[in-house]
Structures are given as structure tokens and as C-alpha cells.
Protein backbone atom coordinates (compact mmCIF):
# COMPACT_ATOMS: atom_id res chain seq x y z
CA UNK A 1 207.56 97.23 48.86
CA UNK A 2 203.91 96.90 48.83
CA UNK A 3 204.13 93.16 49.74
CA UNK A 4 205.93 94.37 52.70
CA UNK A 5 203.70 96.57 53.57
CA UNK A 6 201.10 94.36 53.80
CA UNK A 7 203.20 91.56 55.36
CA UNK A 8 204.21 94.17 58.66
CA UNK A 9 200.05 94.83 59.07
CA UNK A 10 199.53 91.27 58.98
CA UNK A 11 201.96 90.75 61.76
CA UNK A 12 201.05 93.89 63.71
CA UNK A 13 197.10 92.45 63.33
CA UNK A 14 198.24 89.46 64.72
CA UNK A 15 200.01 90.57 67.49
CA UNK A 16 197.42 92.50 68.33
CA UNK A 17 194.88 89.81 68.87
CA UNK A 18 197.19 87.89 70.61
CA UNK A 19 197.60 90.24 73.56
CA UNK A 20 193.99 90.26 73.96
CA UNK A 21 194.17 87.07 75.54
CA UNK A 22 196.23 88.48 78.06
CA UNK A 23 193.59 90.03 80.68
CA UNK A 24 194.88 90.46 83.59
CA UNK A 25 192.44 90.48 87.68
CA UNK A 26 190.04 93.02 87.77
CA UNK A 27 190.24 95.41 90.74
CA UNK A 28 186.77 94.32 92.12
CA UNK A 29 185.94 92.87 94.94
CA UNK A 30 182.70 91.34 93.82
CA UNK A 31 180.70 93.15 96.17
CA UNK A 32 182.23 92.01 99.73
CA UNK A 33 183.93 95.40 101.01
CA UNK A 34 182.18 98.37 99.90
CA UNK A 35 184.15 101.43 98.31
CA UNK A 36 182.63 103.79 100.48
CA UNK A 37 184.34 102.58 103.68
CA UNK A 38 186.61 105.84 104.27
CA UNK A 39 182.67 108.42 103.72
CA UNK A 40 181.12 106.10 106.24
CA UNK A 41 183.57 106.21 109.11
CA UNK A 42 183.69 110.13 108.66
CA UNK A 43 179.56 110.15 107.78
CA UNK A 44 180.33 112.52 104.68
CA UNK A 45 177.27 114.33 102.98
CA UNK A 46 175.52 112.70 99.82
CA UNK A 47 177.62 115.46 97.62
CA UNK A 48 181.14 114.31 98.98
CA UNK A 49 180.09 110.78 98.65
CA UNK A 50 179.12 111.24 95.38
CA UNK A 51 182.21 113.28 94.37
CA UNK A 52 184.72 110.46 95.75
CA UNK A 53 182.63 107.72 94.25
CA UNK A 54 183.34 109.63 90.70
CA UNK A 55 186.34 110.84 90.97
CA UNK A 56 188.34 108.83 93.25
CA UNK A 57 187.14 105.57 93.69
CA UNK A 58 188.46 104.06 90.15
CA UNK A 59 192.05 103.85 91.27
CA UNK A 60 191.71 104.31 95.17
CA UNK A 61 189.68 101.52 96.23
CA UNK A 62 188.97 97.77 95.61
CA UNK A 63 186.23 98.48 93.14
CA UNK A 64 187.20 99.80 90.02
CA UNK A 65 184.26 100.39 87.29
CA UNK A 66 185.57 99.51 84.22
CA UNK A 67 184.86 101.10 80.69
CA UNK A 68 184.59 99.13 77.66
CA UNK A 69 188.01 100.47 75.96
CA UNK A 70 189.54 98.08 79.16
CA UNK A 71 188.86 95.35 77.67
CA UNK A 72 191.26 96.42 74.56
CA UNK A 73 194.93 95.88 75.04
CA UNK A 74 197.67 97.69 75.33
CA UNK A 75 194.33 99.89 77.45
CA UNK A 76 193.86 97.75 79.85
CA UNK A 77 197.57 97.11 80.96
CA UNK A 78 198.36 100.49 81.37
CA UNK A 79 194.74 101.13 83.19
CA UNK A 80 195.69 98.25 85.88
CA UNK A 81 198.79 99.86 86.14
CA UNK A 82 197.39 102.67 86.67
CA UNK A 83 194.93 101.61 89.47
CA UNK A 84 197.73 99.40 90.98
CA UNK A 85 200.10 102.70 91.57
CA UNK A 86 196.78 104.85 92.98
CA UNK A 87 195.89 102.28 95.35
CA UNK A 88 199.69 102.22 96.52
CA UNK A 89 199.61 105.62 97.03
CA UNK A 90 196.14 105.78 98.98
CA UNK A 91 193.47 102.86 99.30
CA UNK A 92 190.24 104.25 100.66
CA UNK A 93 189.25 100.65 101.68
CA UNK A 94 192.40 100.27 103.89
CA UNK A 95 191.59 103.67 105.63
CA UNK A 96 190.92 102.14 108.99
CA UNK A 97 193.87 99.77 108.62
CA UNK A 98 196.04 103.08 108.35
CA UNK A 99 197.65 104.76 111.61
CA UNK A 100 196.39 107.89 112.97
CA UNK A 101 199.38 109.89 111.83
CA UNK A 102 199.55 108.19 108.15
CA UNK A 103 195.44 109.22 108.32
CA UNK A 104 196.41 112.76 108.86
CA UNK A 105 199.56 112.75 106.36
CA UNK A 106 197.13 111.35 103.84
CA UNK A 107 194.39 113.95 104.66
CA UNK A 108 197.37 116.35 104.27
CA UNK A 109 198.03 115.10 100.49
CA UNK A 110 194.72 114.59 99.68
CA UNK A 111 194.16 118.66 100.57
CA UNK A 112 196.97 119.69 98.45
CA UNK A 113 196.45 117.23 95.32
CA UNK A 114 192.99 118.92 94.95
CA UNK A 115 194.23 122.36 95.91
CA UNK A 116 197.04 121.86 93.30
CA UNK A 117 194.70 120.74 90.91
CA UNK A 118 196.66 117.42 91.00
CA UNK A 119 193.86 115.18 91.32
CA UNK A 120 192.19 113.68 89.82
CA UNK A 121 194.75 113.14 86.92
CA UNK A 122 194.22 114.90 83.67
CA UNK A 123 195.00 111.62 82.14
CA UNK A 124 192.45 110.06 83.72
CA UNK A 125 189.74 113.27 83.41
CA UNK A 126 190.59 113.07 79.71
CA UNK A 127 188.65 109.75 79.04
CA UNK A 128 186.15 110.53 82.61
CA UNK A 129 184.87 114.24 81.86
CA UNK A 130 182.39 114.02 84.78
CA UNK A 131 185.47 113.45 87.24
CA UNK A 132 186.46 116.48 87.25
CA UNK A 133 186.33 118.81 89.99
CA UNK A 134 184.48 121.94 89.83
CA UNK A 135 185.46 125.06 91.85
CA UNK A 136 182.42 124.60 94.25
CA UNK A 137 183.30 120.71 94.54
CA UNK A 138 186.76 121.68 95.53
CA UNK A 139 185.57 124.10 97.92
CA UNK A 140 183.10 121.61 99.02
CA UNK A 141 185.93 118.61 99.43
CA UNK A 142 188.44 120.54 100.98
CA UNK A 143 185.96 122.38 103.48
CA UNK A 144 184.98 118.34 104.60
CA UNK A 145 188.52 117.48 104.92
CA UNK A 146 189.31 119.82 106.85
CA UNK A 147 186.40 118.93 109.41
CA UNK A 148 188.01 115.45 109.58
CA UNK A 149 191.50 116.57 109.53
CA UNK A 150 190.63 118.71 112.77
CA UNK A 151 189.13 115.90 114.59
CA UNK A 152 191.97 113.62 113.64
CA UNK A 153 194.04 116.64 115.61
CA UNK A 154 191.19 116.32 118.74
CA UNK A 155 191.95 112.82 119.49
């Protein structure tokens, strides 16, 4: 039984350092579209900028910043999943590229993910404490996006 034992960590030691070799793209974009596209266009304060730059960016936009724990498989496949389904949902470097009515659908969602409390994901505010939203950042967020969302309507 013991020889068993010790047989099953050897193999589960192994297979774990052979899916480290597995590693897959990085979400960067080495520095040729900046993340802070969608805060330009709508010339957002220093506060919001700051708020979607740490809590937003990492899965919607081309530039992820990576942790050390991503290097480490099975983290990083589920992280790149992760980022992969968030950018689906809403790329802030493809902003422009959107329509004005998908613009003010995703200004819409955005509203109610951070009213609901929704976003960003408590899975991903477990490992990132400081992307969490406080009550005045909310406020602060949803105040701007409703600026925008109004001019969106004025056009």
C-alpha cells in the first residue's frame, strides 16, 4: 500500500511538470495598442482611469498583467480562459470598432454589472483585493457612465 502510495505521487509529480511546458499566448500586445483606448475617446478623469486600469483591464483588453501564480499550470489555463471569455463579452480596445447601439447596450451592462455588484468577479477580486470596487468608486463609475451613456443618446 505504501509503495502505491508513493508510486501515484510520483506520477501526479510528473504530470505536473509536464503541463508546465504547455504555456499558452499571453494576452499582451507588447505595447502597440494601449489599454486605455475606450478612457481616451470619452476623456475620463485620472480616478476612472485608474479604476478601469485595476479592475477591468486584466480580462477586457489586449493587455493583461500577469501574476506570478500564471505561470503555474492548471492557473494559467483557466486564467486565459478566463480573459478569453471577458474579452468576448466586452474588449475595451475594440470600443471604437463597436456600433453605436452595441456601445450603448454595453454601457447598459457595464451599469448594471457594477450596480449588481457583478463585476468585477469575486473570483477574480479573491486573488486582486485592490480590484474591488468601493461604494464611492461605484458611485464614481456609474455617475461617468452615465455622462457617456447620455451623449451616446445626443448623437
Amino acid at each position: 500500500m505504501k509503495k502505491s502510495a508513493k508510486r501515484i505521487l510520483l506520477v501526479g509529480f510528473i504530470l505536473f511538470l509536464l503541463i508546465q511546458i504547455y504555456q499558452p499566448d499571453r494576452n499582451t500586445d507588447k505595447g502597440q495598442a494601449p489599454s486605455d483606448g475606450f478612457a481616451s475617446l470619452y476623456n475620463a478623469p485620472k480616478e476612472i482611469q485608474n479604476i478601469l486600469q485595476n479592475s477591468c483591464y486584466d480580462c477586457h483588453s489586449n493587455n493583461t498583467n500577469y501574476p506570478a501564480y500564471s505561470y503555474i499550470q492548471p492557473a494559467r489555463y483557466f486564467m486565459e480562459k478566463h480573459i478569453k471569455e471577458g474579452k468576448g463579452e466586452l474588449n475595451f480596445n475594440e470600443w471604437t470598432n463597436y456600433g453605436a447601439r452595441k456601445q450603448r447596450n454595453k454601457l447598459n451592462g457595464i451599469i448594471q454589472q457594477i450596480e449588481d455588484d457583478k463585476m468585477p468577479l469575486d473570483s477574480y477580486t479573491f486573488l486582486h483585493q485592490n480590484a474591488k470596487l468601493s461604494d464611492i468608486q461605484k458611485v464614481e463609475m456609474i455617475k461617468w457612465l452615465n455622462i457617456i451613456q447620455k451623449q451616446q443618446y445626443d448623437r
